[in-house]
C-alpha atoms as a PDB file:
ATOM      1  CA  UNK A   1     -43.373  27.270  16.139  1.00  0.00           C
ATOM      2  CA  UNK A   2     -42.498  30.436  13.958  1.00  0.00           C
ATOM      3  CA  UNK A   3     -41.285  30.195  10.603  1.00  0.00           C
ATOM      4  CA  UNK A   4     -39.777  33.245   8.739  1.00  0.00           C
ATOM      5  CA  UNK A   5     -39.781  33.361   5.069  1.00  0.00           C
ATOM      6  CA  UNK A   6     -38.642  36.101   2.746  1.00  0.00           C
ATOM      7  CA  UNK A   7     -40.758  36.871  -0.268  1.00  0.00           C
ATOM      8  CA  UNK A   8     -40.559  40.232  -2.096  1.00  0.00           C
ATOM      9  CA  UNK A   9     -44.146  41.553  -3.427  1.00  0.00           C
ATOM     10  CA  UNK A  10     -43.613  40.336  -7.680  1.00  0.00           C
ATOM     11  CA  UNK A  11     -44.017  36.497  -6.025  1.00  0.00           C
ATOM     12  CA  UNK A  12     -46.856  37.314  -3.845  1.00  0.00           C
ATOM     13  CA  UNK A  13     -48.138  39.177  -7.296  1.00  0.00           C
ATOM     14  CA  UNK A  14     -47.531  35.997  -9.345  1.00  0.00           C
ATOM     15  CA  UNK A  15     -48.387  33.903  -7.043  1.00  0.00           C
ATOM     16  CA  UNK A  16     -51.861  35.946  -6.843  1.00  0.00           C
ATOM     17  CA  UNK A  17     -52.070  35.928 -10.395  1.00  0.00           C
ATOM     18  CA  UNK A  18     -52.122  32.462 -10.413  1.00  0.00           C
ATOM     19  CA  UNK A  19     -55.188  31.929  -8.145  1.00  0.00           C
ATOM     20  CA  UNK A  20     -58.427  30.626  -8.887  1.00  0.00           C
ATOM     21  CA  UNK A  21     -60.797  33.745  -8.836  1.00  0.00           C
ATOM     22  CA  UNK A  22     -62.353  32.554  -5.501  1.00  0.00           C
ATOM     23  CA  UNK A  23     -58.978  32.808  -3.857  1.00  0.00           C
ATOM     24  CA  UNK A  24     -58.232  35.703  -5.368  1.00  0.00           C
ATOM     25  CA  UNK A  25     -61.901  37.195  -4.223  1.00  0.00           C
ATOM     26  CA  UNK A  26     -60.980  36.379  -0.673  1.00  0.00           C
ATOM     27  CA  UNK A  27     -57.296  37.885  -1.071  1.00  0.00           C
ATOM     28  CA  UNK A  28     -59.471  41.246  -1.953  1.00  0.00           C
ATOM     29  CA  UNK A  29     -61.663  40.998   0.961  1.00  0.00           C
ATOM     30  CA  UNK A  30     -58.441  40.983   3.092  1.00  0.00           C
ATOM     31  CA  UNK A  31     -57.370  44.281   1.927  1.00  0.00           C
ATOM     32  CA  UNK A  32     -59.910  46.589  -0.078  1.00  0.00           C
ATOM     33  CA  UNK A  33     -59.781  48.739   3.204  1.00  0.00           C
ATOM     34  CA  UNK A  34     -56.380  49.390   2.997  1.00  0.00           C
ATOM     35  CA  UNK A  35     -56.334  49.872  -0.171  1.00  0.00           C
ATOM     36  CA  UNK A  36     -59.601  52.837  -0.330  1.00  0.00           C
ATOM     37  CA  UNK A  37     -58.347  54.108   3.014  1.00  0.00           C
ATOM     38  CA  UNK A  38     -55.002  54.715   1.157  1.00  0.00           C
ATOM     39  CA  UNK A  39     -57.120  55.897  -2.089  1.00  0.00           C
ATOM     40  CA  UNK A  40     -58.979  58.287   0.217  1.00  0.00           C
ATOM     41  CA  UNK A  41     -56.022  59.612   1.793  1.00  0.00           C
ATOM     42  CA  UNK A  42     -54.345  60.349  -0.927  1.00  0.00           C
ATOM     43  CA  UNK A  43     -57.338  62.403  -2.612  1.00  0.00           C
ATOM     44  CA  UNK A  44     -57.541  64.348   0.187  1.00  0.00           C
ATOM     45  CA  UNK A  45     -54.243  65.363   0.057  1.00  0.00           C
ATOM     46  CA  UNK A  46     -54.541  66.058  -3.505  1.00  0.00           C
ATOM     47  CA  UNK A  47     -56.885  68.821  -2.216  1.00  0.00           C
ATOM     48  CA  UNK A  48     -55.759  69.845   1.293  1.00  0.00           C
ATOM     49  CA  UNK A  49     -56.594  73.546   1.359  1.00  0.00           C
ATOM     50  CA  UNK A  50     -57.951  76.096   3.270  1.00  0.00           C
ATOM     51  CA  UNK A  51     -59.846  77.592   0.508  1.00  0.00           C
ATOM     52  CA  UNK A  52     -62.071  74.405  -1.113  1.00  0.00           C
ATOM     53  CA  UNK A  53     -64.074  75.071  -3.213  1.00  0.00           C
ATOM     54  CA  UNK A  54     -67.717  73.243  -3.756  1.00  0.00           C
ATOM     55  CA  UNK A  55     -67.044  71.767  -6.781  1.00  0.00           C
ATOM     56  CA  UNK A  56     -64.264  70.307  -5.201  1.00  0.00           C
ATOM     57  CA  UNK A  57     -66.066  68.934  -1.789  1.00  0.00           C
ATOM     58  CA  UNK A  58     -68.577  67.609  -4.397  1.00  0.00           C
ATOM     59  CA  UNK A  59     -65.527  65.791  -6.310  1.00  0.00           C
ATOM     60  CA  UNK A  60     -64.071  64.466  -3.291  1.00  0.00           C
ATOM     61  CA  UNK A  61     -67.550  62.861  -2.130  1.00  0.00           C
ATOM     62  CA  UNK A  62     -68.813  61.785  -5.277  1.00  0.00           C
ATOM     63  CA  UNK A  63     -64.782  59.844  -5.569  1.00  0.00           C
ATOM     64  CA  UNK A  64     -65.428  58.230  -1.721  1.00  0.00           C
ATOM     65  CA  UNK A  65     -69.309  57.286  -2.541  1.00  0.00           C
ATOM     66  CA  UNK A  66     -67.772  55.274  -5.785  1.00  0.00           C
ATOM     67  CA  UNK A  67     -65.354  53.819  -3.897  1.00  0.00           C
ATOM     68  CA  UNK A  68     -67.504  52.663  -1.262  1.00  0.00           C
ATOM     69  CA  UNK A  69     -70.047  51.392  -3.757  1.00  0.00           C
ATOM     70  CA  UNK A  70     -67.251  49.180  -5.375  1.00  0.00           C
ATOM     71  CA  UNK A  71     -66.192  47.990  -2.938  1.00  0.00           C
ATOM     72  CA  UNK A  72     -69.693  47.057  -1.833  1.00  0.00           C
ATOM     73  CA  UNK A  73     -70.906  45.909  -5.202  1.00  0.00           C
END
């Protein structure tokens, strides 16, 4: 059986919101990967250039190690 619903992303958000933190915990687990790969993506693009510098590299890591250690935490 398949059952199609339409629900636009402020009712998941409520309905999130109203979750006991456990749920919500588990909701995170789901998708904190999307969400740094996104994160991480997006940096990068920030500073997509031939010519980095090492303060930048250094920026960029340092940004992906927090990430990482949030999300690990």
């Amino acid at each position: 059986m398949q059952i199609n619903i339409n629900i636009d992303s402020e009712d998941i958000i409520d309905a999130a919101a109203n979750m006991p933190l456990d749920e919500k915990l588990k909701l995170y687990d789901k998708i904190k990967d999307d969400i740094t790969q996104y994160r991480i993506e997006a940096l990068f693009n920030e500073f997509k250039s031939n010519d980095l510098s090492d303060d930048e590299i250094t920026e960029i890591v340092e940004h992906v190690r927090s990430e990482r250690y949030k999300n690990n935490s």
